[in-house]
C-alpha atoms as a PDB file:
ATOM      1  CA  UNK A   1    -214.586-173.149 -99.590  1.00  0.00           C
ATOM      2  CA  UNK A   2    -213.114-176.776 -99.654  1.00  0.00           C
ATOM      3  CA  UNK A   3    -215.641-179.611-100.214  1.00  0.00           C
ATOM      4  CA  UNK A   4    -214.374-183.329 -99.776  1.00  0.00           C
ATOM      5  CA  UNK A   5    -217.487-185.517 -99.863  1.00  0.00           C
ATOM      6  CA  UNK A   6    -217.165-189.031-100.834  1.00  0.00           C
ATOM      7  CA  UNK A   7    -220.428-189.894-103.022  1.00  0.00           C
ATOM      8  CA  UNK A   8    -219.385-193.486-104.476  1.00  0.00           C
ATOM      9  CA  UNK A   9    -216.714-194.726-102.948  1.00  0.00           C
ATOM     10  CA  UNK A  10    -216.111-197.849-105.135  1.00  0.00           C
ATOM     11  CA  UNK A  11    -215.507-195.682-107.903  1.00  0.00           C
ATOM     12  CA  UNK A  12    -211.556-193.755-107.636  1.00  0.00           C
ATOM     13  CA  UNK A  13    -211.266-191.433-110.299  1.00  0.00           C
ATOM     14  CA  UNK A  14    -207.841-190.603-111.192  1.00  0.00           C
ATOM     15  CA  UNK A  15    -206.564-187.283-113.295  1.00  0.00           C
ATOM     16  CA  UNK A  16    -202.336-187.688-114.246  1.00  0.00           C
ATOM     17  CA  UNK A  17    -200.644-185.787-116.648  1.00  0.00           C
ATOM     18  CA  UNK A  18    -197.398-184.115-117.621  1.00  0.00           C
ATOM     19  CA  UNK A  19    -195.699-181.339-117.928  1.00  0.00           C
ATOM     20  CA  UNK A  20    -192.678-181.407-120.667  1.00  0.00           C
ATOM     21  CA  UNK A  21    -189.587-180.289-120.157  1.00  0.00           C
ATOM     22  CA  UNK A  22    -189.508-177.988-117.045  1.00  0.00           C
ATOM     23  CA  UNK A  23    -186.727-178.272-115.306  1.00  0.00           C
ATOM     24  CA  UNK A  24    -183.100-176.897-115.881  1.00  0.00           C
ATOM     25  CA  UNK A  25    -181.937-180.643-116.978  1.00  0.00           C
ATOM     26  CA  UNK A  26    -184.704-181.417-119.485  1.00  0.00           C
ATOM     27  CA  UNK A  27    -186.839-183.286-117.229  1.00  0.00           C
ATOM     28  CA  UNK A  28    -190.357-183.352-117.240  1.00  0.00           C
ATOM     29  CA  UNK A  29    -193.121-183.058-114.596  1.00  0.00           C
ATOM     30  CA  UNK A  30    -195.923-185.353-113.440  1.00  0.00           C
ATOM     31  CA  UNK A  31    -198.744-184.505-111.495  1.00  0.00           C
ATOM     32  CA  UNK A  32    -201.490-186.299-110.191  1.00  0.00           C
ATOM     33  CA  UNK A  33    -204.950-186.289-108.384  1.00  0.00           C
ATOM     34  CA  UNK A  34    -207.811-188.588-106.855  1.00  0.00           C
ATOM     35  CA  UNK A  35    -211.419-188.278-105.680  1.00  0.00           C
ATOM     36  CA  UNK A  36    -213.536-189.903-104.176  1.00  0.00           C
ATOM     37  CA  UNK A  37    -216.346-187.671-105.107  1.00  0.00           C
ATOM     38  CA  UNK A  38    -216.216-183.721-104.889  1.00  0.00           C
ATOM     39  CA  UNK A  39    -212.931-182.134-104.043  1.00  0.00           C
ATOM     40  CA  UNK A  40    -209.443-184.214-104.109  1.00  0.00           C
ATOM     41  CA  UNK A  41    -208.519-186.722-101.643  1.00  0.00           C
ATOM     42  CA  UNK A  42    -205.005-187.154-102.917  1.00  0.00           C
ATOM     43  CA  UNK A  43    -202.427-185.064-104.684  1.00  0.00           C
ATOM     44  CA  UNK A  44    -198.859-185.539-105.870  1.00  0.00           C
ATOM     45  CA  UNK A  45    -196.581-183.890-107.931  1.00  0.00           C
ATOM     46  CA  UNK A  46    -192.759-184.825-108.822  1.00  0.00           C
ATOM     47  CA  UNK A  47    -189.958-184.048-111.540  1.00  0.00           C
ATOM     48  CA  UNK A  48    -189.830-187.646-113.911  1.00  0.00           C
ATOM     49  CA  UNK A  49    -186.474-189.382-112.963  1.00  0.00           C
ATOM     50  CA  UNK A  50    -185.355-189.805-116.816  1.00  0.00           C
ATOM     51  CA  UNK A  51    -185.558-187.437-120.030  1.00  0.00           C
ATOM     52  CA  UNK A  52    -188.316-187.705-122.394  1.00  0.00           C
ATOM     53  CA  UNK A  53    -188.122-187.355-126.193  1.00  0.00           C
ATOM     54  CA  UNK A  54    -191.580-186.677-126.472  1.00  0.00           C
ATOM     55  CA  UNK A  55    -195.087-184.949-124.637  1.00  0.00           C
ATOM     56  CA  UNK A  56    -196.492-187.520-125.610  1.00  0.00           C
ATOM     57  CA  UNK A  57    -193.412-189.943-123.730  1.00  0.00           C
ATOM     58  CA  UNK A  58    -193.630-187.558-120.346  1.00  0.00           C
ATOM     59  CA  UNK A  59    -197.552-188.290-120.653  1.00  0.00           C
ATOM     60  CA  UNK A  60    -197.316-192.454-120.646  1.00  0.00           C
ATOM     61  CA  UNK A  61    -194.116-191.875-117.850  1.00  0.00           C
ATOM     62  CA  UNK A  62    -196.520-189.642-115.505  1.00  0.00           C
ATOM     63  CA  UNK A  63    -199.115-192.920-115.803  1.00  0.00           C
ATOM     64  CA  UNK A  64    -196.279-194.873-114.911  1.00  0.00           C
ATOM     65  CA  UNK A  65    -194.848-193.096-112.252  1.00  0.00           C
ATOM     66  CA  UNK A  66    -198.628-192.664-110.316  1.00  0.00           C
ATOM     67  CA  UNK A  67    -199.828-196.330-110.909  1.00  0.00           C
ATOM     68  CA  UNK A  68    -197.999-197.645-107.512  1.00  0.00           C
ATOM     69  CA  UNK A  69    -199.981-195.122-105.813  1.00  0.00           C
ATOM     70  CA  UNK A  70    -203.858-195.860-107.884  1.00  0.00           C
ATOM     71  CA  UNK A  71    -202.990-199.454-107.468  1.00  0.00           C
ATOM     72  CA  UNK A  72    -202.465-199.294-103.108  1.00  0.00           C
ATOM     73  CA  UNK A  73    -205.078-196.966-102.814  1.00  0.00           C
ATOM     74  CA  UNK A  74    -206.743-199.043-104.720  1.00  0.00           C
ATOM     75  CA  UNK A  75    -205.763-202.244-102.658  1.00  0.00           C
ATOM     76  CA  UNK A  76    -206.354-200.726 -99.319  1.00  0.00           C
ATOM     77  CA  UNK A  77    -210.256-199.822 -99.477  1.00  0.00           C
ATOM     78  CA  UNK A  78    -210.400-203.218-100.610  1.00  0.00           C
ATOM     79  CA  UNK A  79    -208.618-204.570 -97.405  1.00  0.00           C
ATOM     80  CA  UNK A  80    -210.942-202.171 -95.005  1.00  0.00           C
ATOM     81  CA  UNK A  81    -213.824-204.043 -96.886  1.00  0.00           C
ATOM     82  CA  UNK A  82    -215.432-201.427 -99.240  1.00  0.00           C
ATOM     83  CA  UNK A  83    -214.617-203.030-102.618  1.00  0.00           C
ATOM     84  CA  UNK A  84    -213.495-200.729-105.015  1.00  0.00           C
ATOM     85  CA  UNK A  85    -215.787-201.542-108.850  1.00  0.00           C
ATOM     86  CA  UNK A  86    -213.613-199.410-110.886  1.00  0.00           C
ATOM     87  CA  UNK A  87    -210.407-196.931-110.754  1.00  0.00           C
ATOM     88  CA  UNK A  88    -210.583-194.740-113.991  1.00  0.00           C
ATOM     89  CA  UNK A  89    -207.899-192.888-115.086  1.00  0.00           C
ATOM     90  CA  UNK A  90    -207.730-189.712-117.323  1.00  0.00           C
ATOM     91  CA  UNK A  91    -204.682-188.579-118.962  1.00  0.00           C
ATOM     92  CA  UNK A  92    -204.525-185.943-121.749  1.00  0.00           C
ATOM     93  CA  UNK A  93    -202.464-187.646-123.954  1.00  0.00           C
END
């Protein structure tokens, strides 16, 4: 079954990493979740827009690509007046 429950709100927890080299023209994957709590409240996933010479590269691009997205979620439960303490972010690199 799916379980979204939001237990601490002011705390977004973010998971990003990479994968290397996937696609036809060398590019690499990013991927990326949040929660809130149990079960994800957001999910992306999209080929990197330039080549990589490293894992270890596609891993810091995949940070890169997400933050827009951790950093307006991030912003907008602080404009609906919830106050976000901390976003963490985990990354394998």
């Amino acid at each position: 079954p799916l379980t979204l429950e939001a237990d601490e709100i002011r705390i977004i927890k973010w998971w990003v990493g990479a994968s290397y080299v996937v696609h036809p023209d060398m590019k690499s994957q990013t991927g990326g979740m949040m929660t809130l709590g149990k079960g994800t409240a957001y999910g992306t996933a999209t080929p990197q827009k330039l080549n990589t010479k490293s894992s270890t590269e596609a891993e810091l691009v995949s940070v890169s690509n997400v933050l827009p997205q951790i950093l307006w979620t991030r912003y907008s439960i602080d404009a609906q007046g919830y106050g976000t303490r901390d976003s963490i972010i985990y990354q394998d690199n």
